[in-house]
C-alpha atoms as a PDB file:
ATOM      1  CA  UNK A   1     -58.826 -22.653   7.262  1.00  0.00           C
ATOM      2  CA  UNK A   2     -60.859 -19.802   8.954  1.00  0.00           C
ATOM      3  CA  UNK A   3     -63.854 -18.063   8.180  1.00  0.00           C
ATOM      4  CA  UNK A   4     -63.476 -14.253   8.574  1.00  0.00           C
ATOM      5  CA  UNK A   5     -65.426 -11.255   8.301  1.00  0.00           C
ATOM      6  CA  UNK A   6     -63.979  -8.443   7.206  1.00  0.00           C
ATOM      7  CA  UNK A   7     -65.910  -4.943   7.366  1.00  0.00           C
ATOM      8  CA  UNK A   8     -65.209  -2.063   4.987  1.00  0.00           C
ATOM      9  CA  UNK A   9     -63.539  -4.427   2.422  1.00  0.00           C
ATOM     10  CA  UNK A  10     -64.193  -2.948  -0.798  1.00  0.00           C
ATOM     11  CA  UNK A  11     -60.438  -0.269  -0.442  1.00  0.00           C
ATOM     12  CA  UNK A  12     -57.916   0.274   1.626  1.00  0.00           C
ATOM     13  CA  UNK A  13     -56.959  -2.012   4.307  1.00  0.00           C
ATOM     14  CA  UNK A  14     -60.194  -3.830   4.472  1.00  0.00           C
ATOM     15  CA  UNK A  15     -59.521  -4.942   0.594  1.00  0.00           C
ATOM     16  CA  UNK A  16     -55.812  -5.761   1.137  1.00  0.00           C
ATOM     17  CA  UNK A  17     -56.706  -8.246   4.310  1.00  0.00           C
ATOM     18  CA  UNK A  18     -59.431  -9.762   2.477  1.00  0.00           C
ATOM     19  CA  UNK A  19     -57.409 -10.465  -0.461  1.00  0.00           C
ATOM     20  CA  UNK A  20     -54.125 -11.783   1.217  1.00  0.00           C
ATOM     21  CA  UNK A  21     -56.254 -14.323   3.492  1.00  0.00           C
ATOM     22  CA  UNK A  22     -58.170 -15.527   0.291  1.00  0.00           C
ATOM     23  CA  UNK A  23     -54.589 -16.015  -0.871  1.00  0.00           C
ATOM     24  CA  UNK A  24     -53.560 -18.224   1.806  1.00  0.00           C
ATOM     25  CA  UNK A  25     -56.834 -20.231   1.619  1.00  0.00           C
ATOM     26  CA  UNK A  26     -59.221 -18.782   4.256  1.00  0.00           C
ATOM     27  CA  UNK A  27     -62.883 -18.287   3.563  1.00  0.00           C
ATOM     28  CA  UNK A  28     -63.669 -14.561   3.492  1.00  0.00           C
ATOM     29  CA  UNK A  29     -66.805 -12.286   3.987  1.00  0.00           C
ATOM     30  CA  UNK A  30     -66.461  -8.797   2.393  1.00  0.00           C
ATOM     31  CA  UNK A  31     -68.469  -6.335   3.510  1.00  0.00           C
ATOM     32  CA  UNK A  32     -69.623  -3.122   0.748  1.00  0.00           C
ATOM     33  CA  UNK A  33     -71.570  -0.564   2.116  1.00  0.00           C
ATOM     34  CA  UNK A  34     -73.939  -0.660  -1.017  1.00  0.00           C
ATOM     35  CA  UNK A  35     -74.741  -3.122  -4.079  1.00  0.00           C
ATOM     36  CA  UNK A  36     -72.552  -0.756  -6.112  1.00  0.00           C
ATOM     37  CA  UNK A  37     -69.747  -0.595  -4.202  1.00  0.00           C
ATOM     38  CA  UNK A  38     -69.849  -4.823  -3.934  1.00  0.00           C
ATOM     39  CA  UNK A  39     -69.616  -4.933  -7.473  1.00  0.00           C
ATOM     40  CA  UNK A  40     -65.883  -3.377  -7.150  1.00  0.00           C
ATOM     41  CA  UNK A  41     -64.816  -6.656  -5.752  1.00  0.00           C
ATOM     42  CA  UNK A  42     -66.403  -9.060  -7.589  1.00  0.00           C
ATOM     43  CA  UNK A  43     -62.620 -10.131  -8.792  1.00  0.00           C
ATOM     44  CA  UNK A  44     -62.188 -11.422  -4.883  1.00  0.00           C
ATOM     45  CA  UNK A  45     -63.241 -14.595  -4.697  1.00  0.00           C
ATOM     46  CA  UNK A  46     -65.233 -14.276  -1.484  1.00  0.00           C
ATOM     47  CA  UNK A  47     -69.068 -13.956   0.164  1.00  0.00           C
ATOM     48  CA  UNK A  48     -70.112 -10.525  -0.089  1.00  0.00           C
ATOM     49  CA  UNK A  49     -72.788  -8.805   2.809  1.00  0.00           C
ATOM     50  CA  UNK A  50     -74.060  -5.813   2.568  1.00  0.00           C
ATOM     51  CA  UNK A  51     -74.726  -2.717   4.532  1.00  0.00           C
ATOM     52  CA  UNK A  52     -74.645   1.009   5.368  1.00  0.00           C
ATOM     53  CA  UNK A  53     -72.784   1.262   8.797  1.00  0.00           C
ATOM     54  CA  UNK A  54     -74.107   4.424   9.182  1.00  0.00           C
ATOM     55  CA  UNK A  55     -77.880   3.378   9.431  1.00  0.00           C
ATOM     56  CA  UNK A  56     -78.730   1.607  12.682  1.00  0.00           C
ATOM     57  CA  UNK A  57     -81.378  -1.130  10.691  1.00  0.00           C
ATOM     58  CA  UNK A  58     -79.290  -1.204   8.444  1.00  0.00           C
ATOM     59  CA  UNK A  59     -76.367  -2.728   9.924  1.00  0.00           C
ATOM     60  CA  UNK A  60     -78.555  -4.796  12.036  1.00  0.00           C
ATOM     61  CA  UNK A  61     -79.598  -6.518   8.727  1.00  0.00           C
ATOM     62  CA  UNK A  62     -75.635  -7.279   7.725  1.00  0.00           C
ATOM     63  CA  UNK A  63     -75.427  -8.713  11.356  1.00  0.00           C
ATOM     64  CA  UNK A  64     -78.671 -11.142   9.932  1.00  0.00           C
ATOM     65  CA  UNK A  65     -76.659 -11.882   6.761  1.00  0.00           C
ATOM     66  CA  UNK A  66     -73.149 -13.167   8.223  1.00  0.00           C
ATOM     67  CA  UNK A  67     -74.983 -14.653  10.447  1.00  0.00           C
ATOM     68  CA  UNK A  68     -77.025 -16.727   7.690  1.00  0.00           C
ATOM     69  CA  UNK A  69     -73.995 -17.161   5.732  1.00  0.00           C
ATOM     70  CA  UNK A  70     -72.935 -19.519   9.143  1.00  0.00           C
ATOM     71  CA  UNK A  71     -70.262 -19.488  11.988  1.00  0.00           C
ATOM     72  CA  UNK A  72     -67.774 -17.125  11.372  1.00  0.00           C
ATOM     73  CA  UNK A  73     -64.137 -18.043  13.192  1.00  0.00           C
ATOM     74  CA  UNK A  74     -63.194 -14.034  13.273  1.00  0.00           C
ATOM     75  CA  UNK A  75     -64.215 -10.602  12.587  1.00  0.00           C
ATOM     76  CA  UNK A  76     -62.022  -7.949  11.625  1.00  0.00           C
ATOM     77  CA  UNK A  77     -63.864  -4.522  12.422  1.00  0.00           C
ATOM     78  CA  UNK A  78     -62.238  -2.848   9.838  1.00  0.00           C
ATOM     79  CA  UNK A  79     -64.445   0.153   8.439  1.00  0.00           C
ATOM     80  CA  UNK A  80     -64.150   3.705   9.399  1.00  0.00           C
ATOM     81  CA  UNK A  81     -64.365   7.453   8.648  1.00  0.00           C
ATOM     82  CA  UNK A  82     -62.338  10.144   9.454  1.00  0.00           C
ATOM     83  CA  UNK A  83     -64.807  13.332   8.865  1.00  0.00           C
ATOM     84  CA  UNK A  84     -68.533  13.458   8.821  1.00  0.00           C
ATOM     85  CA  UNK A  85     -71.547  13.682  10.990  1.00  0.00           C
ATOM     86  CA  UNK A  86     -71.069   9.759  11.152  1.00  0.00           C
ATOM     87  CA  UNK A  87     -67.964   9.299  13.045  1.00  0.00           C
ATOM     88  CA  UNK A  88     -69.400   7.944  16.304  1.00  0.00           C
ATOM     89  CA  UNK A  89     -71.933   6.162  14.351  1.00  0.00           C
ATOM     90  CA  UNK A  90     -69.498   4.239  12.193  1.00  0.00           C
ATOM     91  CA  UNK A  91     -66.500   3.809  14.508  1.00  0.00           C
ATOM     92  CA  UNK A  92     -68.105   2.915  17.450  1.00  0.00           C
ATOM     93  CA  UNK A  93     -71.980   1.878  17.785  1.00  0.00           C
ATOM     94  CA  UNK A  94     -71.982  -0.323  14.641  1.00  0.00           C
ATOM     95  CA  UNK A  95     -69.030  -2.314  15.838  1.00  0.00           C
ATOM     96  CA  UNK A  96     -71.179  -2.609  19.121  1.00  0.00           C
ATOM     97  CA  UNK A  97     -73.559  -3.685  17.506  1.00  0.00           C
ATOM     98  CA  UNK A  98     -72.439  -6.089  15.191  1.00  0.00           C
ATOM     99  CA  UNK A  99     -70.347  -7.347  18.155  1.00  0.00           C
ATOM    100  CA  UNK A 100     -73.759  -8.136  20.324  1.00  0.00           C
ATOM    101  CA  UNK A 101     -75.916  -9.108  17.010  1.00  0.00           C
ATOM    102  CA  UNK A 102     -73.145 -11.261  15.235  1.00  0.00           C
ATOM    103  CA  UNK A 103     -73.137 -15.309  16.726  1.00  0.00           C
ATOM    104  CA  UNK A 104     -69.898 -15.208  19.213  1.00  0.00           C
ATOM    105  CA  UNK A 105     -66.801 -15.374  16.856  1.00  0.00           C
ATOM    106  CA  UNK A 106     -63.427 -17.206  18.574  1.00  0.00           C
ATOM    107  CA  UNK A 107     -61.475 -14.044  17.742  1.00  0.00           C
ATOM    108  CA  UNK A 108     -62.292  -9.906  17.573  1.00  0.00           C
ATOM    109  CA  UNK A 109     -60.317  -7.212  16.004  1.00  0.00           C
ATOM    110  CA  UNK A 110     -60.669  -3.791  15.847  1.00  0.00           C
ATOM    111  CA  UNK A 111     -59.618  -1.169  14.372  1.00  0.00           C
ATOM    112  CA  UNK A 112     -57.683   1.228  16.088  1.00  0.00           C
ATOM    113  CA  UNK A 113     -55.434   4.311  15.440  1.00  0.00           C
ATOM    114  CA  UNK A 114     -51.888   5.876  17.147  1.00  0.00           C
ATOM    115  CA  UNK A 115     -54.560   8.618  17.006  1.00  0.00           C
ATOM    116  CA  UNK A 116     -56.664   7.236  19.952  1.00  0.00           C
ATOM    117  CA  UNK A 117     -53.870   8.536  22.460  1.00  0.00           C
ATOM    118  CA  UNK A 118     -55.537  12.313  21.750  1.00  0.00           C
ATOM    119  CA  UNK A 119     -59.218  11.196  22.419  1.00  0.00           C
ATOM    120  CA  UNK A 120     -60.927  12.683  25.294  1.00  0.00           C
ATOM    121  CA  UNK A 121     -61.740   9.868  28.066  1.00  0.00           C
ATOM    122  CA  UNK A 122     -65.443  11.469  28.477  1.00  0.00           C
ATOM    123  CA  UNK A 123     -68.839  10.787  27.005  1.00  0.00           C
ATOM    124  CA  UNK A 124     -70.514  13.955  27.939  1.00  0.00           C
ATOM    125  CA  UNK A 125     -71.070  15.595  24.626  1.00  0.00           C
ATOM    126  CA  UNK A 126     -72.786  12.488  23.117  1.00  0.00           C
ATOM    127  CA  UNK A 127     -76.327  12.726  24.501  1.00  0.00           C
ATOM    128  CA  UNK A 128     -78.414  10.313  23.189  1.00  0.00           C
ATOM    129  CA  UNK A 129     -78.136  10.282  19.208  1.00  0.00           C
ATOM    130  CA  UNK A 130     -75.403   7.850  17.165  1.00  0.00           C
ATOM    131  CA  UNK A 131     -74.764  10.919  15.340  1.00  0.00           C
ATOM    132  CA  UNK A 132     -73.331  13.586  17.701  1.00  0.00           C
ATOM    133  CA  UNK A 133     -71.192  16.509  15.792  1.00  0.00           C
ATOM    134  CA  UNK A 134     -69.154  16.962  18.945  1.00  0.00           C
ATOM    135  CA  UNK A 135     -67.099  13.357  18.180  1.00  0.00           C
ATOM    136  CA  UNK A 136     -63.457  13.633  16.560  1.00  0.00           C
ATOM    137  CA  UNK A 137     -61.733  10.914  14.711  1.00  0.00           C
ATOM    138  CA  UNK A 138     -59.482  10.721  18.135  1.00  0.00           C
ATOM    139  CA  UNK A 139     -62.119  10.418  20.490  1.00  0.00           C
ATOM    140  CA  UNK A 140     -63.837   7.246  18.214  1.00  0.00           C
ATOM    141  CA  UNK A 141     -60.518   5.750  18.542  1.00  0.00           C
ATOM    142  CA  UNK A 142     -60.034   6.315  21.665  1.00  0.00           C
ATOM    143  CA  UNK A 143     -63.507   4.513  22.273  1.00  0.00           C
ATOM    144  CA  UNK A 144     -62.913   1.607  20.127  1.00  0.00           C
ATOM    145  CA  UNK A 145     -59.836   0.612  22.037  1.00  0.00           C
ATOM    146  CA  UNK A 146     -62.181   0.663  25.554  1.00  0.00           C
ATOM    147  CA  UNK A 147     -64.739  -1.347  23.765  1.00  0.00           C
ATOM    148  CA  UNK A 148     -62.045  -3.964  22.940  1.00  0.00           C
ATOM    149  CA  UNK A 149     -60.393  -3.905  26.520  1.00  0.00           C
ATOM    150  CA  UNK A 150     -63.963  -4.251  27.733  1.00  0.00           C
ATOM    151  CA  UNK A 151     -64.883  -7.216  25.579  1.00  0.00           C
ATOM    152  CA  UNK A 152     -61.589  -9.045  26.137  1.00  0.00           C
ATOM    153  CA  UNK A 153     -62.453  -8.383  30.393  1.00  0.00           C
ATOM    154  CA  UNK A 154     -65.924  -9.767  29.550  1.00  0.00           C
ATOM    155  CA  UNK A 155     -65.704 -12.250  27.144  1.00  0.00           C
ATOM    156  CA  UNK A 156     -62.543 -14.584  28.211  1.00  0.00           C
ATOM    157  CA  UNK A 157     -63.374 -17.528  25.877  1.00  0.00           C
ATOM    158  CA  UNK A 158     -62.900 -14.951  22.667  1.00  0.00           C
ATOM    159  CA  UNK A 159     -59.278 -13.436  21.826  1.00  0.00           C
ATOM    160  CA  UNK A 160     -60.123  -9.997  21.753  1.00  0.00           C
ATOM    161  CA  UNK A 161     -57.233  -7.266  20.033  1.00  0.00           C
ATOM    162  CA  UNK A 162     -57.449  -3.724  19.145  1.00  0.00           C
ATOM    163  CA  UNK A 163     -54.521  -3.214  16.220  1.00  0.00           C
ATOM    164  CA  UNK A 164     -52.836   0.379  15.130  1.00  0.00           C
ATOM    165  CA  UNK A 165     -52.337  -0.241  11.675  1.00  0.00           C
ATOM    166  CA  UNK A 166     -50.104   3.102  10.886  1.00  0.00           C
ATOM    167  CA  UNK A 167     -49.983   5.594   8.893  1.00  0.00           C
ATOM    168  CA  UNK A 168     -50.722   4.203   5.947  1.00  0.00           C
ATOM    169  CA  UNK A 169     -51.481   5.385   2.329  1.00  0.00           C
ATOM    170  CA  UNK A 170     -54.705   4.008   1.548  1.00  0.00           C
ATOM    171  CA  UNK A 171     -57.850   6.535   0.532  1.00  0.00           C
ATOM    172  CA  UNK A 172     -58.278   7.681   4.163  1.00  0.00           C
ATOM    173  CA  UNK A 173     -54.185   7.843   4.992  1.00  0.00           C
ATOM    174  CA  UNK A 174     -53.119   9.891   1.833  1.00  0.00           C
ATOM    175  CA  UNK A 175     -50.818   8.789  -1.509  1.00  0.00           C
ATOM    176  CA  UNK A 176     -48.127  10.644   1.123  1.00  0.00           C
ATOM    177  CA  UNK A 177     -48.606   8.635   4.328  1.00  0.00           C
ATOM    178  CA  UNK A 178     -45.073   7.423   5.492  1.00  0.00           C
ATOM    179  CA  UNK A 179     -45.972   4.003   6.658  1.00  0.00           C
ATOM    180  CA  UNK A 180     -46.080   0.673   5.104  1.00  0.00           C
ATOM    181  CA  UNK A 181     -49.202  -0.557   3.552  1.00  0.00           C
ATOM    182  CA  UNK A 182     -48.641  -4.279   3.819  1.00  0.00           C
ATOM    183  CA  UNK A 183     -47.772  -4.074   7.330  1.00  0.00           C
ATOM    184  CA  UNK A 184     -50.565  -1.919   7.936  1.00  0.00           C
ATOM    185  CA  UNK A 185     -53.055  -5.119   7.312  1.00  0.00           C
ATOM    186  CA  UNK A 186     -50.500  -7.906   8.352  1.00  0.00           C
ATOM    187  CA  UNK A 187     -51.081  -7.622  12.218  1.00  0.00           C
ATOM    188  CA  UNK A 188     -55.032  -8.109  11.819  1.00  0.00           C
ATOM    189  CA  UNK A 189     -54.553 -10.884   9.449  1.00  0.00           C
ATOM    190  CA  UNK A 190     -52.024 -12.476  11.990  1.00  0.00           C
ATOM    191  CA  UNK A 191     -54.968 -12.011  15.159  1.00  0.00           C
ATOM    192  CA  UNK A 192     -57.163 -13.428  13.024  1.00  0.00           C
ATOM    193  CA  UNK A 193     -55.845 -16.819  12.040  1.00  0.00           C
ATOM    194  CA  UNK A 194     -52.710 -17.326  13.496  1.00  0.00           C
ATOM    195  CA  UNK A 195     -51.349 -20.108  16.176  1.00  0.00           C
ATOM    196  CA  UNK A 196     -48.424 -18.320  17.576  1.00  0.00           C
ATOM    197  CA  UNK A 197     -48.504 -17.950  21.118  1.00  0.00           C
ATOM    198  CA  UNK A 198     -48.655 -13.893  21.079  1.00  0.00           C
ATOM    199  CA  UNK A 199     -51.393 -14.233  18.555  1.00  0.00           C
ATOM    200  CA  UNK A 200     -53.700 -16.255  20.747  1.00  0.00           C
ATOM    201  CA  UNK A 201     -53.565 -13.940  23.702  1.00  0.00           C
ATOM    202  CA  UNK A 202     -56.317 -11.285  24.268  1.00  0.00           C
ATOM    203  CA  UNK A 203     -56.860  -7.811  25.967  1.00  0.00           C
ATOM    204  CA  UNK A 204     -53.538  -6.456  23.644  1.00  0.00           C
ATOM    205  CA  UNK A 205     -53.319  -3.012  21.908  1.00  0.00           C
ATOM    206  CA  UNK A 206     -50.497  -3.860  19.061  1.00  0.00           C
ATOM    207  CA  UNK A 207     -49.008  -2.015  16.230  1.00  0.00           C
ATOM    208  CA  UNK A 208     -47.205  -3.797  13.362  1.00  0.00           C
ATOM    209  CA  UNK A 209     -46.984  -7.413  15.602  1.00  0.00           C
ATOM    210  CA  UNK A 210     -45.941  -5.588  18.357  1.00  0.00           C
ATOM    211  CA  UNK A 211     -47.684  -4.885  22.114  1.00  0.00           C
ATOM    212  CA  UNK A 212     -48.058  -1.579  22.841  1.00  0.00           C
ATOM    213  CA  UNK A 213     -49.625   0.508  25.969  1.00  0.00           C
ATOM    214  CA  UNK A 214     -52.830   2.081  24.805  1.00  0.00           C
ATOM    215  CA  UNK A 215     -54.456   5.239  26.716  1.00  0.00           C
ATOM    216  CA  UNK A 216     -54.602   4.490  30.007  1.00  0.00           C
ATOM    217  CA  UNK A 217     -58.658   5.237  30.005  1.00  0.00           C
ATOM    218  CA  UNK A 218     -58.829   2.283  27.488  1.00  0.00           C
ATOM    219  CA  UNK A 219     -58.191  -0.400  30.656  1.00  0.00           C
ATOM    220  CA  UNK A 220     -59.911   1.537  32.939  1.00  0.00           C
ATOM    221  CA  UNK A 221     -63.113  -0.248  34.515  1.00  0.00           C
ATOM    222  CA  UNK A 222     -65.037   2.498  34.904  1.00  0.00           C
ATOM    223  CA  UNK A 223     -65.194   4.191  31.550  1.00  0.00           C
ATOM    224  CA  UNK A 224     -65.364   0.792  29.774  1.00  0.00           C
ATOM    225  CA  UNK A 225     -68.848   0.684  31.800  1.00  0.00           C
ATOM    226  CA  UNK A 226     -69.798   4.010  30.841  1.00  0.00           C
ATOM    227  CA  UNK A 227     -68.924   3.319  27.152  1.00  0.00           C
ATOM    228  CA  UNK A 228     -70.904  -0.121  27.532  1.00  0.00           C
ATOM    229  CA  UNK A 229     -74.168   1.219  28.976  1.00  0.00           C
ATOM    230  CA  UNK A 230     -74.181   4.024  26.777  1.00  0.00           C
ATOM    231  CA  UNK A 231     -73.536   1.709  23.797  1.00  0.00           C
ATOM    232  CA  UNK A 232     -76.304  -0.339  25.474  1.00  0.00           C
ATOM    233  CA  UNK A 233     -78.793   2.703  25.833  1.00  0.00           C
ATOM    234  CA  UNK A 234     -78.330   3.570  22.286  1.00  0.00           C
ATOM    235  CA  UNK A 235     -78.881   0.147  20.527  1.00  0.00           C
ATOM    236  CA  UNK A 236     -81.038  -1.485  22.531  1.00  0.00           C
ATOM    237  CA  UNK A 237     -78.355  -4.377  22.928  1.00  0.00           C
ATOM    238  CA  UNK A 238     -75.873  -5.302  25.011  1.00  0.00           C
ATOM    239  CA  UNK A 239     -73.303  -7.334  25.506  1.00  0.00           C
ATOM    240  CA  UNK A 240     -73.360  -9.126  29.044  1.00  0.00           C
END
């Protein structure tokens, strides 16, 4: 059985993953962003880390504590935010940096969005804070999907997916989103543990099990360098 992280685990998709691999037998991390909010899931059965992923320290601490807690097999990158001053912040540099902080998993998923296909392919309005205003929810996405391409380039020894979940209705998707919530956590689940030849492959954008082409900035060398050095210059960290 595998050991999995799971961040943003106390609703929504996060909470559904973590409880359907604790129901097949896998040893879960959940992640809360506060002590209150870990006490909501105190019915799943599983390790609990905490930490605010919009605070630089303080997600460099819940790297410390999954990394104390010992090896971890796979880490979903689950949490996110659609409005906010913290978009970038959330979506994108703590991801980073629990990517370069967390001891090398043998599989990485992130999360992704149909979205990302109307993010702008530039980093010019972000400057040099984590929080710029000037981010949408489609440009994050768009970045998380280069970060994963990059990784999967860089890092050939760890399967390395971004995943599309849908449209789902979870707190961020809306009681009226169209899509199906099971499926909308089954494809991460499957990355994370699964044997079957397409889930042991790396470098894939996929939406409900299924490849799919992702904006063609997310494979392209050159902005996955930009993205990386800017991650880099931001954190202090970095990944090669």
């Amino acid at each position: 059985m595998a050991r999995i992280f799971i961040t943003g685990s106390t609703d929504g998709l996060g909470r559904s993953a973590a409880q359907s691999l604790l129901d097949k037998g896998h040893h879960v991390i959940v992640h809360a962003r506060n002590v209150q909010r870990l006490a909501v899931i105190r019915d799943l059965l599983a390790l609990g880390a905490v930490g605010d992923l919009s605070d630089i320290e303080q997600t460099r601490d819940l790297a410390r504590q999954v990394n104390r807690s010992g090896p971890v097999d796979a880490v979903i990158h689950n949490a996110g935010v659609l409005h906010g001053p913290h978009i970038f912040q959330v979506n994108v540099v703590a991801p980073y940096l629990l990517t370069a902080l967390i001891h090398r998993p043998r599989r990485l998923i992130y999360l992704s969005s149909g979205m990302h296909r109307g993010g702008r392919a530039s980093l010019a309005a972000i400057g040099e804070g984590v929080h710029p205003q000037s981010v949408s929810y489609s440009d994050s996405k768009l970045y998380i999907t280069t970060l994963a391409a990059a990784i999967a380039r860089l890092w050939p020894d760890v399967l390395t997916n971004s995943v599309d979940p849908g449209w789902v209705p979870t707190r961020m998707g809306g009681a009226g989103a169209p899509d199906d919530l099971r499926l909308g956590h089954l494809t991460q689940e499957w990355l994370a543990t699964s044997d079957d030849p397409e889930a042991v492959t790396s470098g894939g954008y996929w939406h409900h099990q299924h490849r799919e082409k992702a904006h063609p900035s997310a494979n392209d060398q050159r902005f996955q360098a930009e993205l990386l050095n800017l991650l880099a210059r931001l954190t202090g960290e970095s990944l090669t």
